[in-house]
N, C-alpha and C. Protein backbone atom coordinates (compact mmCIF):
# COMPACT_ATOMS: atom_id res chain seq x y z
N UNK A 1 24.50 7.96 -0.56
CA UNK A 1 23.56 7.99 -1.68
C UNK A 1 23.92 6.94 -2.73
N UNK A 2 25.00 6.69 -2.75
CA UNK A 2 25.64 5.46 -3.66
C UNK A 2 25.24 3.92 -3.44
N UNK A 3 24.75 4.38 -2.24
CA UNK A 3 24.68 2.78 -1.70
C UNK A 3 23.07 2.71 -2.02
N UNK A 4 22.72 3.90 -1.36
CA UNK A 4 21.14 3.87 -1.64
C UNK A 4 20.96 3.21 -2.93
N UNK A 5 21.37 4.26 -4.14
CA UNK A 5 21.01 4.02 -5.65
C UNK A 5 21.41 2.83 -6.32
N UNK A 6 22.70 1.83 -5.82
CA UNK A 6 22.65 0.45 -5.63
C UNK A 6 21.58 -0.35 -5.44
N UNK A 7 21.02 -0.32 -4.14
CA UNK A 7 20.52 -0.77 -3.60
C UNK A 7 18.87 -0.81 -4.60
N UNK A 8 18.76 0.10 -5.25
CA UNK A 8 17.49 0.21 -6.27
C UNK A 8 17.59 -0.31 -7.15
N UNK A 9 18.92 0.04 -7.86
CA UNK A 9 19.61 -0.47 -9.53
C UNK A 9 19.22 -2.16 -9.45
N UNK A 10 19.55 -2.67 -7.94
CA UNK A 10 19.24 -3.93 -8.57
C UNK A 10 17.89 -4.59 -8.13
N UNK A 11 17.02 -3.78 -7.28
CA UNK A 11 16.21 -4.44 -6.94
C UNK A 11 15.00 -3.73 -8.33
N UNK A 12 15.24 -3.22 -9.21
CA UNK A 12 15.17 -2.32 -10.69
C UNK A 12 15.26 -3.71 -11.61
N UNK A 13 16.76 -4.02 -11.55
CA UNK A 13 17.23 -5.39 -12.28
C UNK A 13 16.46 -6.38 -12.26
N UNK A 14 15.85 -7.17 -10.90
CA UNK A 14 15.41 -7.88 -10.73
C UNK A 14 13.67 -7.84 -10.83
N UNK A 15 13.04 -6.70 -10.89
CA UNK A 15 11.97 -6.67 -11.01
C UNK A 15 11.66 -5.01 -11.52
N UNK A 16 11.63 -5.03 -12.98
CA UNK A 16 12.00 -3.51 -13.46
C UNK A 16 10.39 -2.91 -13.01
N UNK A 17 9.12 -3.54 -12.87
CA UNK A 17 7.91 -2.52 -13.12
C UNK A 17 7.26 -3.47 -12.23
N UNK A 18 7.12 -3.31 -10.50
CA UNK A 18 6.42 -4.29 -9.68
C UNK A 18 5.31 -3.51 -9.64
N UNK A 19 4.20 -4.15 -9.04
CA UNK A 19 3.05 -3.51 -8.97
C UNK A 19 2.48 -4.02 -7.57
N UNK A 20 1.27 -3.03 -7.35
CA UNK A 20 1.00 -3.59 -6.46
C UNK A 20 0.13 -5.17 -6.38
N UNK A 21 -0.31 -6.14 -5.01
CA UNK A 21 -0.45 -7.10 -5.11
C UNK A 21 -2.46 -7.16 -4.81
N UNK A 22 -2.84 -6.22 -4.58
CA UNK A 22 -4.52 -5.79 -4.43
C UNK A 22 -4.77 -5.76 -5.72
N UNK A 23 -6.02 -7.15 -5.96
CA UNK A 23 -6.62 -6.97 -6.78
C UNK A 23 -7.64 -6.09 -7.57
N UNK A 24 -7.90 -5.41 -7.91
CA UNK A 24 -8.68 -4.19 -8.71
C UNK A 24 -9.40 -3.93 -9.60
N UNK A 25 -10.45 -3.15 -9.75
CA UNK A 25 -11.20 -3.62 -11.53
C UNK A 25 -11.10 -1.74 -11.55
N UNK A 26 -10.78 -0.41 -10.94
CA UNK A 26 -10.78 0.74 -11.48
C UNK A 26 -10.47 1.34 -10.37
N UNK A 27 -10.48 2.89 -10.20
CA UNK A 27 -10.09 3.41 -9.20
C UNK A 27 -10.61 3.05 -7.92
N UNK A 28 -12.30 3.37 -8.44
CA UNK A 28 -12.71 3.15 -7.49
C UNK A 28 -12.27 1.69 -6.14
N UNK A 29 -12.73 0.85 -7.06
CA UNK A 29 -12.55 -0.55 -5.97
C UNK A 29 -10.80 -0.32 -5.73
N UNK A 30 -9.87 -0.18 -6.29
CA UNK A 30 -8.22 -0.23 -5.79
C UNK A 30 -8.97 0.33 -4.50
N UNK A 31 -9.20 1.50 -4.57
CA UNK A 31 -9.38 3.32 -2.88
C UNK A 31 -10.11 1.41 -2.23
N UNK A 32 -11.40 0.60 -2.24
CA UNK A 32 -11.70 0.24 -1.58
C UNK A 32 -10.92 -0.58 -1.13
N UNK A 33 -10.30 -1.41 -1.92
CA UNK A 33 -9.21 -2.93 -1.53
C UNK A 33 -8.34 -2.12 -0.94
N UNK A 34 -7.67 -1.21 -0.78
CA UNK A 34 -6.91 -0.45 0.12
C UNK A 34 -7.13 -0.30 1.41
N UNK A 35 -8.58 -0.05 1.64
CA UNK A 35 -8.76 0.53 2.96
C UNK A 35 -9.05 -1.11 3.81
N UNK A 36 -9.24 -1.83 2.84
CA UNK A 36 -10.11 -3.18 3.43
C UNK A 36 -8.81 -3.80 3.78
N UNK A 37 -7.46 -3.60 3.40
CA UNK A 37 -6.33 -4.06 3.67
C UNK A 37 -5.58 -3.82 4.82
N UNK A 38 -6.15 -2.70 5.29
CA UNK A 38 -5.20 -2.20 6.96
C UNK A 38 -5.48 -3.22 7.81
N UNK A 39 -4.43 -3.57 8.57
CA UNK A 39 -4.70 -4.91 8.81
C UNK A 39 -4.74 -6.50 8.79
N UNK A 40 -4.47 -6.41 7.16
CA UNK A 40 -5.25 -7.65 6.63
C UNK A 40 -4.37 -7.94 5.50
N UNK A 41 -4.64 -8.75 5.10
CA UNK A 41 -3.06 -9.49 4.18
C UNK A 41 -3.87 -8.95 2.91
N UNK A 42 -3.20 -8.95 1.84
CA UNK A 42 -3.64 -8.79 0.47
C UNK A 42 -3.99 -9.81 -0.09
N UNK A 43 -3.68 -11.20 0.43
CA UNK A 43 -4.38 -12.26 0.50
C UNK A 43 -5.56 -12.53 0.22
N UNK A 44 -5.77 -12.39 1.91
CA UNK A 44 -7.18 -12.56 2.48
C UNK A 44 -8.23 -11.01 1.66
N UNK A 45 -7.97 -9.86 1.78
CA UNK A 45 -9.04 -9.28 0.68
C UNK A 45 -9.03 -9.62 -0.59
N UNK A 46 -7.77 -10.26 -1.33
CA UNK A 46 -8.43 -10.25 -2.46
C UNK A 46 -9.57 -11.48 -2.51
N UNK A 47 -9.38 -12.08 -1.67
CA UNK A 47 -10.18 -13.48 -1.45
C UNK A 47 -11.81 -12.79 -1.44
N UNK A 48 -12.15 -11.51 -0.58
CA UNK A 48 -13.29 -11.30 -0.45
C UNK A 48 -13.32 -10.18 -1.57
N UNK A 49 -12.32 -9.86 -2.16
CA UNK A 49 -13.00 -8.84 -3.01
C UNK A 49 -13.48 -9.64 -4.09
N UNK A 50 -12.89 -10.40 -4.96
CA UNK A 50 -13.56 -11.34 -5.86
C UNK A 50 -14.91 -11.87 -6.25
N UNK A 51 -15.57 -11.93 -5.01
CA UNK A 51 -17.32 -11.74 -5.12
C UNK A 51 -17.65 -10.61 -5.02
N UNK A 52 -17.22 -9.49 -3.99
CA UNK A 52 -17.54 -8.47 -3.43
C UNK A 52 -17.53 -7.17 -4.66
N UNK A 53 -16.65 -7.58 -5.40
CA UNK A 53 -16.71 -6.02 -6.97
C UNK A 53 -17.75 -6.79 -7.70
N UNK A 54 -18.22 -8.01 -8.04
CA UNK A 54 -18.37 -8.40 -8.87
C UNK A 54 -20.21 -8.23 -8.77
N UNK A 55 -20.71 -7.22 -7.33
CA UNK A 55 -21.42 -6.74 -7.53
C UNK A 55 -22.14 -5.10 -7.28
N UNK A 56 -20.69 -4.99 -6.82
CA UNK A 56 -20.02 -3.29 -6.44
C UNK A 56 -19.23 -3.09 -7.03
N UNK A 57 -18.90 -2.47 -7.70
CA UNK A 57 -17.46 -2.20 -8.45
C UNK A 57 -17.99 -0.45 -8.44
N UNK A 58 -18.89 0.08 -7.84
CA UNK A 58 -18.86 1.42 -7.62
C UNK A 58 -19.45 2.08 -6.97
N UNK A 59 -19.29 3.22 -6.70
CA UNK A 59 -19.92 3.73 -5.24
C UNK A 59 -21.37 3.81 -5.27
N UNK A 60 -22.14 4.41 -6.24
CA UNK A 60 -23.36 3.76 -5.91
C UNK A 60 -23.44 2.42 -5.93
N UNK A 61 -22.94 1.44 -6.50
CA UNK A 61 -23.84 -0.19 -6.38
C UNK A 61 -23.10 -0.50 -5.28
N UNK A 62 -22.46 0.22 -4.60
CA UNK A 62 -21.65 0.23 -3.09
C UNK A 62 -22.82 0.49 -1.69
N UNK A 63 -23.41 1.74 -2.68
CA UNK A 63 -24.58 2.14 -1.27
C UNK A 63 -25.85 1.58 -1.74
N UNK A 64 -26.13 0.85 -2.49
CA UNK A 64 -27.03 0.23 -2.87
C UNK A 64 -26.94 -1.14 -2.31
N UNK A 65 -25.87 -1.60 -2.38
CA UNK A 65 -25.49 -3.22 -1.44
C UNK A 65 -25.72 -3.11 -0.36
N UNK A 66 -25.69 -1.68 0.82
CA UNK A 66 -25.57 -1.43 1.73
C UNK A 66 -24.85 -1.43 3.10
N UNK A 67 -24.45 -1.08 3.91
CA UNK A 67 -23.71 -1.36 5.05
C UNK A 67 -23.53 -3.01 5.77
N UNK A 68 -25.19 -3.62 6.07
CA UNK A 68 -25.11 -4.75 6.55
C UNK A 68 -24.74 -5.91 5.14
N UNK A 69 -24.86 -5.28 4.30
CA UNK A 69 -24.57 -6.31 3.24
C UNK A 69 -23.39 -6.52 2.66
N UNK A 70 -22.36 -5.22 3.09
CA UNK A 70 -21.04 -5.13 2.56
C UNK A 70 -20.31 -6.26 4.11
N UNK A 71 -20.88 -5.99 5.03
CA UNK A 71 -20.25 -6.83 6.47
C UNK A 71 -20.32 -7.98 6.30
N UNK A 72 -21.26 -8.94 5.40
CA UNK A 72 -20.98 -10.10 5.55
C UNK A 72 -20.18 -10.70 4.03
N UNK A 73 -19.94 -9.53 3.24
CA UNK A 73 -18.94 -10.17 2.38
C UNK A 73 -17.42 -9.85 3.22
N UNK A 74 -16.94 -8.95 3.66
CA UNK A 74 -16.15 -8.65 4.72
C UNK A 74 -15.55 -8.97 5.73
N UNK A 75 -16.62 -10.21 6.33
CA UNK A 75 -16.63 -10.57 7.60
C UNK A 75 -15.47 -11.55 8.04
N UNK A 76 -14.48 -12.03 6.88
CA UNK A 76 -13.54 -12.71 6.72
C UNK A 76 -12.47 -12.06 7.70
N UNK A 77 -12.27 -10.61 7.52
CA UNK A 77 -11.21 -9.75 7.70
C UNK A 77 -11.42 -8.87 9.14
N UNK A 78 -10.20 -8.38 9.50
CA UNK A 78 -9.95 -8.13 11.13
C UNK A 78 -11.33 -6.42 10.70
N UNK A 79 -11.51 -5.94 11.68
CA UNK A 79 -11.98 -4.47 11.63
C UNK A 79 -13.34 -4.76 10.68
N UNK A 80 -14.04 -5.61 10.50
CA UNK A 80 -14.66 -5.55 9.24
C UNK A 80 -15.97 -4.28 9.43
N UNK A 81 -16.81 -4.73 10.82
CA UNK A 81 -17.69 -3.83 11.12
C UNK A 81 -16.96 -2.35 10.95
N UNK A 82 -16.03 -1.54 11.35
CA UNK A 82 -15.54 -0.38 10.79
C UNK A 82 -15.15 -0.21 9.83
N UNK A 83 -14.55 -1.34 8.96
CA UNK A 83 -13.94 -1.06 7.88
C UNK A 83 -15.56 -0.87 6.79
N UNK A 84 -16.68 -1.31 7.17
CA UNK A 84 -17.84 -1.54 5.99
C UNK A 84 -18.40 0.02 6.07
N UNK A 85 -18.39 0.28 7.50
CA UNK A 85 -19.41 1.80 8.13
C UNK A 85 -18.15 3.08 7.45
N UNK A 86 -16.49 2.80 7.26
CA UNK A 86 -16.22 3.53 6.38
C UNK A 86 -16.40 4.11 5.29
N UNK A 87 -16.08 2.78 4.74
CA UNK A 87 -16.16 2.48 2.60
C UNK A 87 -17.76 2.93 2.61
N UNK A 88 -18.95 2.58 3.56
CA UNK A 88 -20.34 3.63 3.06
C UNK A 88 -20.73 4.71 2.73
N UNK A 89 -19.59 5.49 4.04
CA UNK A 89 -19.20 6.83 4.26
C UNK A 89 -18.76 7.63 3.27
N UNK A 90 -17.62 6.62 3.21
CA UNK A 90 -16.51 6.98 1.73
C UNK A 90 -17.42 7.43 0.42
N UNK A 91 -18.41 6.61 0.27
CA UNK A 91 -19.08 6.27 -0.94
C UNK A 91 -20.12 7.35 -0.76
N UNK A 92 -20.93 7.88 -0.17
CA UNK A 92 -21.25 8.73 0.15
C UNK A 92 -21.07 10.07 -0.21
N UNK A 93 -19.72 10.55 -0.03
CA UNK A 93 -18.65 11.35 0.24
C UNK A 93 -18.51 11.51 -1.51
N UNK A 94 -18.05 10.50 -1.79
CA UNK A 94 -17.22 10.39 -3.44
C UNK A 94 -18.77 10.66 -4.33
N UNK A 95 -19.95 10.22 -4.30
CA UNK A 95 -21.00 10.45 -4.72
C UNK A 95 -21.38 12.41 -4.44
N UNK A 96 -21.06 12.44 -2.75
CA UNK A 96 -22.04 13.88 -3.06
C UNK A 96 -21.03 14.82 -3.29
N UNK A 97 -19.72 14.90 -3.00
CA UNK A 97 -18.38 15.74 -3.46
C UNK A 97 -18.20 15.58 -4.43
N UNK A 98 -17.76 14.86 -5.03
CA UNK A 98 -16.95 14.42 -6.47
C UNK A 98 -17.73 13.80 -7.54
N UNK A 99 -19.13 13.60 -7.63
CA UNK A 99 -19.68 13.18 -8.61
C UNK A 99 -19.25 11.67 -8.82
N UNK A 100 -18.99 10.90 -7.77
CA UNK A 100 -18.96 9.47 -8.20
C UNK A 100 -17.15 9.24 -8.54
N UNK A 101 -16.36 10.18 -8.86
CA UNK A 101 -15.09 9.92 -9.16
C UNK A 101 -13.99 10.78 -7.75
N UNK A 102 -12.95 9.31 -8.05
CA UNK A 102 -12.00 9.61 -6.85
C UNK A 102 -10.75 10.92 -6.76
N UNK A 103 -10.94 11.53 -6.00
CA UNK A 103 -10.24 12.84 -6.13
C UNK A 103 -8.54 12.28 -6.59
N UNK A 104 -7.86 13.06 -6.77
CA UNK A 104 -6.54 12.93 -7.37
C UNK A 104 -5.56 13.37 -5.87
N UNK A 105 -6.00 14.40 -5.11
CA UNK A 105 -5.47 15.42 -4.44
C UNK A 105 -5.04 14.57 -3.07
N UNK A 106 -4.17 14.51 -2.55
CA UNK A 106 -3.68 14.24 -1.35
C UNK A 106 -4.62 14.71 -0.33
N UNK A 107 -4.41 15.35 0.27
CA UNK A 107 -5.41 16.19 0.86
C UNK A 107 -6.49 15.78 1.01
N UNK A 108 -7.50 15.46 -0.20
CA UNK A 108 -8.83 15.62 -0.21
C UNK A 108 -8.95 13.75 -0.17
N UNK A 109 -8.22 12.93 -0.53
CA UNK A 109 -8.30 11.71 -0.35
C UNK A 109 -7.82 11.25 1.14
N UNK A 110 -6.91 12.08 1.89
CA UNK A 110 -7.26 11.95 3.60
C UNK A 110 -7.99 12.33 3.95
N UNK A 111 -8.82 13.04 3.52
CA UNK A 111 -10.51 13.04 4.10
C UNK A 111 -11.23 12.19 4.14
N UNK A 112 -11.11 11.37 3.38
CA UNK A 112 -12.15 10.40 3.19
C UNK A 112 -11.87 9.56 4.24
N UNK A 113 -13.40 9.37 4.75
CA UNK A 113 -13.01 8.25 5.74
C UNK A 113 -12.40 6.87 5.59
N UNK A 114 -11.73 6.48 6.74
CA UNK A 114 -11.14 4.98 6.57
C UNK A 114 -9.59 5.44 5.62
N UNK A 115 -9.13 7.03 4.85
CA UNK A 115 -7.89 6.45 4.33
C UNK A 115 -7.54 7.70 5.09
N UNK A 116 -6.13 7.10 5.30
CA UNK A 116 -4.84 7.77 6.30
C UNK A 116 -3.70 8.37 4.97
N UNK A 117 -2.92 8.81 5.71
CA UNK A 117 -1.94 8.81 4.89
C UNK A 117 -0.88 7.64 3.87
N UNK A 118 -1.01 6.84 4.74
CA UNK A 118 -0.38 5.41 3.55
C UNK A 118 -1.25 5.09 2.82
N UNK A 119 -2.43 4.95 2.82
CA UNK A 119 -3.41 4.40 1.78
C UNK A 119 -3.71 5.39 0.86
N UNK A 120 -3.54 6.91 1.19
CA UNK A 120 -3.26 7.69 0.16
C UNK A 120 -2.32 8.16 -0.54
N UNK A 121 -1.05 7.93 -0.07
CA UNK A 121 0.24 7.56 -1.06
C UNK A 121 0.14 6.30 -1.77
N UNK A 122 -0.91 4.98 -1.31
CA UNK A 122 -0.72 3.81 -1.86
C UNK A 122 -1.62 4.31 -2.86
N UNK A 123 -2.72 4.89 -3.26
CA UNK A 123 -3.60 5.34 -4.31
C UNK A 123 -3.23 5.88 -5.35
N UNK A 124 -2.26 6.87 -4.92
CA UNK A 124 -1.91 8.32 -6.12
C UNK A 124 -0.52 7.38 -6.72
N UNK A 125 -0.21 6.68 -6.08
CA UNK A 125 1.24 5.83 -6.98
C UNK A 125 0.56 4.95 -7.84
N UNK A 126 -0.57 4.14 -7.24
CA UNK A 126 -1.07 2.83 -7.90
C UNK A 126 -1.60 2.86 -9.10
N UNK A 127 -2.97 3.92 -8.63
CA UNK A 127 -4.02 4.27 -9.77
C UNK A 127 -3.36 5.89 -10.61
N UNK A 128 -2.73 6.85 -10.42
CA UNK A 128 -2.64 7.84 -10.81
C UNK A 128 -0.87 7.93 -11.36
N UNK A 129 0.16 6.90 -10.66
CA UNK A 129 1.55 7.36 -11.39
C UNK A 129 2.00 8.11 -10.26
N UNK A 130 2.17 8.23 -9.11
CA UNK A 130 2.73 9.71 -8.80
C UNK A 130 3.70 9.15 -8.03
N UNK A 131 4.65 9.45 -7.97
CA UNK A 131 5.97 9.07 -7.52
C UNK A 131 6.21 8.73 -5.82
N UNK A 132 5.20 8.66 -5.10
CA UNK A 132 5.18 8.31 -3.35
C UNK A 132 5.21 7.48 -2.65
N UNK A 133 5.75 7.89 -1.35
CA UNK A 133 6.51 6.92 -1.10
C UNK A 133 5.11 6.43 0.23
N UNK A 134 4.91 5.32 0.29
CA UNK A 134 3.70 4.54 1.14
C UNK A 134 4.29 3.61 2.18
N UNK A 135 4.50 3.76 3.26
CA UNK A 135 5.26 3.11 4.34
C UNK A 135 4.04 2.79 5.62
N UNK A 136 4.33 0.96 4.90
CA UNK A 136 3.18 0.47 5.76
C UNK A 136 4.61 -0.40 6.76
N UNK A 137 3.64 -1.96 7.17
CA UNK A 137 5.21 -2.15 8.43
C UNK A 137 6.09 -2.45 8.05
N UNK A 138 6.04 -3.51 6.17
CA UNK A 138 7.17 -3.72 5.89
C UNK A 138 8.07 -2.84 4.97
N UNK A 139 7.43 -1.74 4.96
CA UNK A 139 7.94 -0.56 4.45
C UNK A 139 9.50 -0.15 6.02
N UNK A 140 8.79 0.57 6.67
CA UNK A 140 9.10 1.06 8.06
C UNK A 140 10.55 -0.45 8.48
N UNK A 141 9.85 -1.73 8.73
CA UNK A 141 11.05 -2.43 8.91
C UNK A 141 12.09 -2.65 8.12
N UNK A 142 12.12 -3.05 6.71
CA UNK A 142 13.03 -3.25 5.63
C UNK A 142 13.88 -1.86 5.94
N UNK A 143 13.15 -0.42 5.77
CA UNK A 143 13.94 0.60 5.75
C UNK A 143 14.95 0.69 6.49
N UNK A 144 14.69 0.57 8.10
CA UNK A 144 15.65 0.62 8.94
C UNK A 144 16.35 -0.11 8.99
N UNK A 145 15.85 -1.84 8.59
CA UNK A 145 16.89 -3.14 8.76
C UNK A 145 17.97 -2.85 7.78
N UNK A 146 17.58 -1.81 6.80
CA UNK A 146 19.13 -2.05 6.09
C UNK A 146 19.93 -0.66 5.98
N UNK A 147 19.23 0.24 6.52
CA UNK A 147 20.24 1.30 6.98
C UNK A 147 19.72 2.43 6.06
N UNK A 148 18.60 1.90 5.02
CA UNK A 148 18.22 3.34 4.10
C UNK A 148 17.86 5.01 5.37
N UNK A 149 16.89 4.22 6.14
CA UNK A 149 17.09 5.17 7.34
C UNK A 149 17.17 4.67 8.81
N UNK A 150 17.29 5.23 9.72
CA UNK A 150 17.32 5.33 11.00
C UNK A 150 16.20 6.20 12.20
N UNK A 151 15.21 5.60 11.78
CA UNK A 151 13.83 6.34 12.30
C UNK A 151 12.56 5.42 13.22
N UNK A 152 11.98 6.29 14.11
CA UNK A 152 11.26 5.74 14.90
C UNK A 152 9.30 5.78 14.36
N UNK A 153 9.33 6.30 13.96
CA UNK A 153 7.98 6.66 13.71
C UNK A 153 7.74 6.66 11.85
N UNK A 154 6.50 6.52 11.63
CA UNK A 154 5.91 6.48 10.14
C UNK A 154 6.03 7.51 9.48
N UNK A 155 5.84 8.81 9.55
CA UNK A 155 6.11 10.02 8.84
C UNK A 155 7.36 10.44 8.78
N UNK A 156 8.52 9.73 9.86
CA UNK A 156 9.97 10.17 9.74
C UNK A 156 10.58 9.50 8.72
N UNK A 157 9.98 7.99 8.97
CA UNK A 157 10.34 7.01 7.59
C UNK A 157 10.17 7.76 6.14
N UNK A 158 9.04 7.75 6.02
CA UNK A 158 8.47 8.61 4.91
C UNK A 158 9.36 9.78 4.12
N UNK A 159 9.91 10.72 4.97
CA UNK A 159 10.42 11.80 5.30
C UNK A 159 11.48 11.82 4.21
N UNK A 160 12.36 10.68 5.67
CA UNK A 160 13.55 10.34 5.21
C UNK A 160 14.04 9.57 3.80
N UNK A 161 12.97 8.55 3.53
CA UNK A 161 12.82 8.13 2.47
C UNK A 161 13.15 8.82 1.26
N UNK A 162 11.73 9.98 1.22
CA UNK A 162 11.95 10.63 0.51
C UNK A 162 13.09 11.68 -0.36
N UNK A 163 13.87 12.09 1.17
CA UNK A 163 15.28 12.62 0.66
C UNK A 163 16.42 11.71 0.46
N UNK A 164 16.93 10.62 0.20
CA UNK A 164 17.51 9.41 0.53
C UNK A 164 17.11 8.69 -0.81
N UNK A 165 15.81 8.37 -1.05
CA UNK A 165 16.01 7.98 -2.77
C UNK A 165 16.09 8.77 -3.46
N UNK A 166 16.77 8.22 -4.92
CA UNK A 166 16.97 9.46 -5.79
C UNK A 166 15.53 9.34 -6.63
N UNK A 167 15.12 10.28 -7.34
CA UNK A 167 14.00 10.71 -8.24
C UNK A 167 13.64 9.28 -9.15
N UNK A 168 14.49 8.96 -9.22
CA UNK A 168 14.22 8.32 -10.61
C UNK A 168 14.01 6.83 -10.06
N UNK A 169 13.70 6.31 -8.72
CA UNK A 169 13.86 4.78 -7.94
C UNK A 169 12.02 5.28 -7.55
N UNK A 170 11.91 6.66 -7.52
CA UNK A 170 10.77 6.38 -6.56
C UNK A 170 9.50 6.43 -6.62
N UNK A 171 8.61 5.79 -8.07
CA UNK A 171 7.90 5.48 -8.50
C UNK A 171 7.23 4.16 -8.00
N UNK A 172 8.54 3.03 -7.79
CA UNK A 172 8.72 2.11 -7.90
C UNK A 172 9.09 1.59 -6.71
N UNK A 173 9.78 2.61 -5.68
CA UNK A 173 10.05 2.22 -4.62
C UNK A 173 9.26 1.53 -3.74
N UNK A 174 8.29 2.09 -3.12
CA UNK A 174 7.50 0.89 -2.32
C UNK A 174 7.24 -0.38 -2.85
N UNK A 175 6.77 -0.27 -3.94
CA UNK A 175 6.57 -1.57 -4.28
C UNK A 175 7.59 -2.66 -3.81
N UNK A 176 9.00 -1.85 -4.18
CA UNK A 176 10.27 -3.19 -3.99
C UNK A 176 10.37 -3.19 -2.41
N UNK A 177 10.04 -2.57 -1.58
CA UNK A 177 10.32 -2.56 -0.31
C UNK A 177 9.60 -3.14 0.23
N UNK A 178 7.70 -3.44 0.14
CA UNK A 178 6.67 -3.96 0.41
C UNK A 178 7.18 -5.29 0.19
N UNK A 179 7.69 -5.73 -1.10
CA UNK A 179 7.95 -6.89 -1.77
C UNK A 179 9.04 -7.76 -1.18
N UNK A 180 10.27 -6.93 -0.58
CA UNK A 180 11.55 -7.56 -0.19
C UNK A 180 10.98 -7.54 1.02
N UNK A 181 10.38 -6.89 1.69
CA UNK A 181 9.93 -7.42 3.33
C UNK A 181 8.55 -8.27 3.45
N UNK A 182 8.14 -8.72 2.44
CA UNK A 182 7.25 -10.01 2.51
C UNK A 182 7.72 -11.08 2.06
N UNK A 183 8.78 -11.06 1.01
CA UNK A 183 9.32 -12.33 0.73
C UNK A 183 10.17 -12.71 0.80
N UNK A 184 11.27 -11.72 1.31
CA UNK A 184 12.80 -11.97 1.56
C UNK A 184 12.94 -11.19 3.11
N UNK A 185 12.79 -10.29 3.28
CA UNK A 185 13.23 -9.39 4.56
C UNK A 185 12.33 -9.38 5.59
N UNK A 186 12.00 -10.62 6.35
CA UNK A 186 10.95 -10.97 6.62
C UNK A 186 10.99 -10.40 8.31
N UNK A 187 9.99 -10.28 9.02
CA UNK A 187 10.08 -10.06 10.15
C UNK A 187 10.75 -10.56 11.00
N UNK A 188 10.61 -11.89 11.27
CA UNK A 188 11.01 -13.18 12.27
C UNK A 188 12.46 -13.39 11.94
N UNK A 189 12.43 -13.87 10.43
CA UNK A 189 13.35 -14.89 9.44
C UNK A 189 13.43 -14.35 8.61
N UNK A 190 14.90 -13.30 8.46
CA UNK A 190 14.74 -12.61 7.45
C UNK A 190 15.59 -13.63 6.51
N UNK A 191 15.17 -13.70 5.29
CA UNK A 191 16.18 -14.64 4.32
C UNK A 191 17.46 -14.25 3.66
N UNK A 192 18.39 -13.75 4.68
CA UNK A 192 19.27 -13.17 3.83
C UNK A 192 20.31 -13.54 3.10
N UNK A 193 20.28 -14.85 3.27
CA UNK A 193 20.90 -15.77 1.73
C UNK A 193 20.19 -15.81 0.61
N UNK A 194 19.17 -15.08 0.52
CA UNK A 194 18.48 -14.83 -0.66
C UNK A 194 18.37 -13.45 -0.89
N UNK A 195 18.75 -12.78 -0.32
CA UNK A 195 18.30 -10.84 -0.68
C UNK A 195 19.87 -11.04 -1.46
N UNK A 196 18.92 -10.18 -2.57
CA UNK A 196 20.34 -9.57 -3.65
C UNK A 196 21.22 -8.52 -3.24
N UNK A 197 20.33 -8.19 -1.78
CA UNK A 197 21.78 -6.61 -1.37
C UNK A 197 21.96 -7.07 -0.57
N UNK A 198 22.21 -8.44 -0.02
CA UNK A 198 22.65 -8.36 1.63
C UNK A 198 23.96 -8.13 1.63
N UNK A 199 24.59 -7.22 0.87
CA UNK A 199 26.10 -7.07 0.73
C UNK A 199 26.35 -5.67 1.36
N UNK A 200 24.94 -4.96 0.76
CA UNK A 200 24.77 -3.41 1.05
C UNK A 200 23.62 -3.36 2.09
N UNK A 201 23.27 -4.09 2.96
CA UNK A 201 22.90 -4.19 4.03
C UNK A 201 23.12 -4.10 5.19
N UNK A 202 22.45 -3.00 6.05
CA UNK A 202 23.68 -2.84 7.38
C UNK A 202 23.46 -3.91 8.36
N UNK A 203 22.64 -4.62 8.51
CA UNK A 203 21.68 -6.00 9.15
C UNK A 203 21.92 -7.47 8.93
N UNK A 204 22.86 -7.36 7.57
CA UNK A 204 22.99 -8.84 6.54
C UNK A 204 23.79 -9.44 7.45
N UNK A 205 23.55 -11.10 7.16
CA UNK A 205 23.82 -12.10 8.18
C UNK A 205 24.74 -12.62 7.30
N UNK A 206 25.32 -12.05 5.88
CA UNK A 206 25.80 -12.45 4.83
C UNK A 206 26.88 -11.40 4.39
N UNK A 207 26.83 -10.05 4.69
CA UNK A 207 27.83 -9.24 4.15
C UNK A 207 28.80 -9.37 4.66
């Protein structure tokens, strides 16, 4: 646990309040740039969200743009035909359940079509504060490459995660983990003459 809470303290140091990298104008569009992201770099959606809120930015002017009209702002990105017949769904859903606003509840935000469980831990941390932990691949690889856990599957990551950081890292946690495995802890080439823990790394090409 010492090593763990290290291992935060400075990636804390180095970037005290990261955020996420999906561009956003309110709850609503974050839930959409989320789902439009499985897949797909944060890049490349924010590239299409940039026109795409700027005449949706909510679930009705969502179902008012319509299905074939959300696909060709979309059409940039992998899944787009499913990812558009979701977010309609979605919008739908958030209109005749919830009155137009995005539920808070775990639970009731994996209902919605198109979000899973990571995109609903990525929601309730982003837009709402809530302390969860969201393990997409470079979540899952960073974890194991440095020994936080030792797990095969996405919900064990998660799991383990969760008992393994202390309270007070894990607000903040994905963010630094998303962050160190896109720009330092890289898949291929991991840079580990540049990671600040490759000391406390069980993987480091440097400790």
């Amino acid at each position: 646990m010492e090593v763990v809470d290290d291992i935060f303290s400075r990636f804390s140091d180095d970037n005290p309040k990261p955020a996420i990298e999906l561009e956003y104008r309110n709850d609503f569009t974050l839930l959409v740039a989320i789902v439009l992201s499985a897949r797909a770099t944060d890049v490349s959606v924010n590239k299409i969200t940039a026109k795409l809120f700027d005449i949706a930015d909510s679930p009705k002017k969502m179902l008012s743009l319509g299905q074939e009209k959300l696909k060709s702002y979309i059409s940039s990105i992998g899944l787009y035909n499913s990812k558009a017949k979701n977010i309609i769904k979605l919008c739908e859903e958030i209109e005749g359940k919830y009155c137009g606003a995005i539920p808070n509840d775990f639970e009731l935000l994996t209902a919605l079509p198109g979000v899973g469980r990571k995109s609903a831990n990525v929601f309730l941390n982003s837009a709402m504060g809530v302390p969860t932990i969201a393990v997409d691949t470079h979540v899952f690889r960073v974890s194991n490459r440095m020994g936080l856990v030792n797990e095969k599957s996405v919900l064990s990551v998660e799991k383990s995660l969760n008992k393994v950081i202390p309270e007070r890292w894990k607000l903040y946690a994905h963010h630094w983990l998303v962050l160190h495995g896109r720009y330092v802890c890289k898949a291929r080439t991991p840079l580990c003459h540049k990671c600040i823990v490759n000391d406390l790394c069980r993987s480091s090409r440097y400790s």
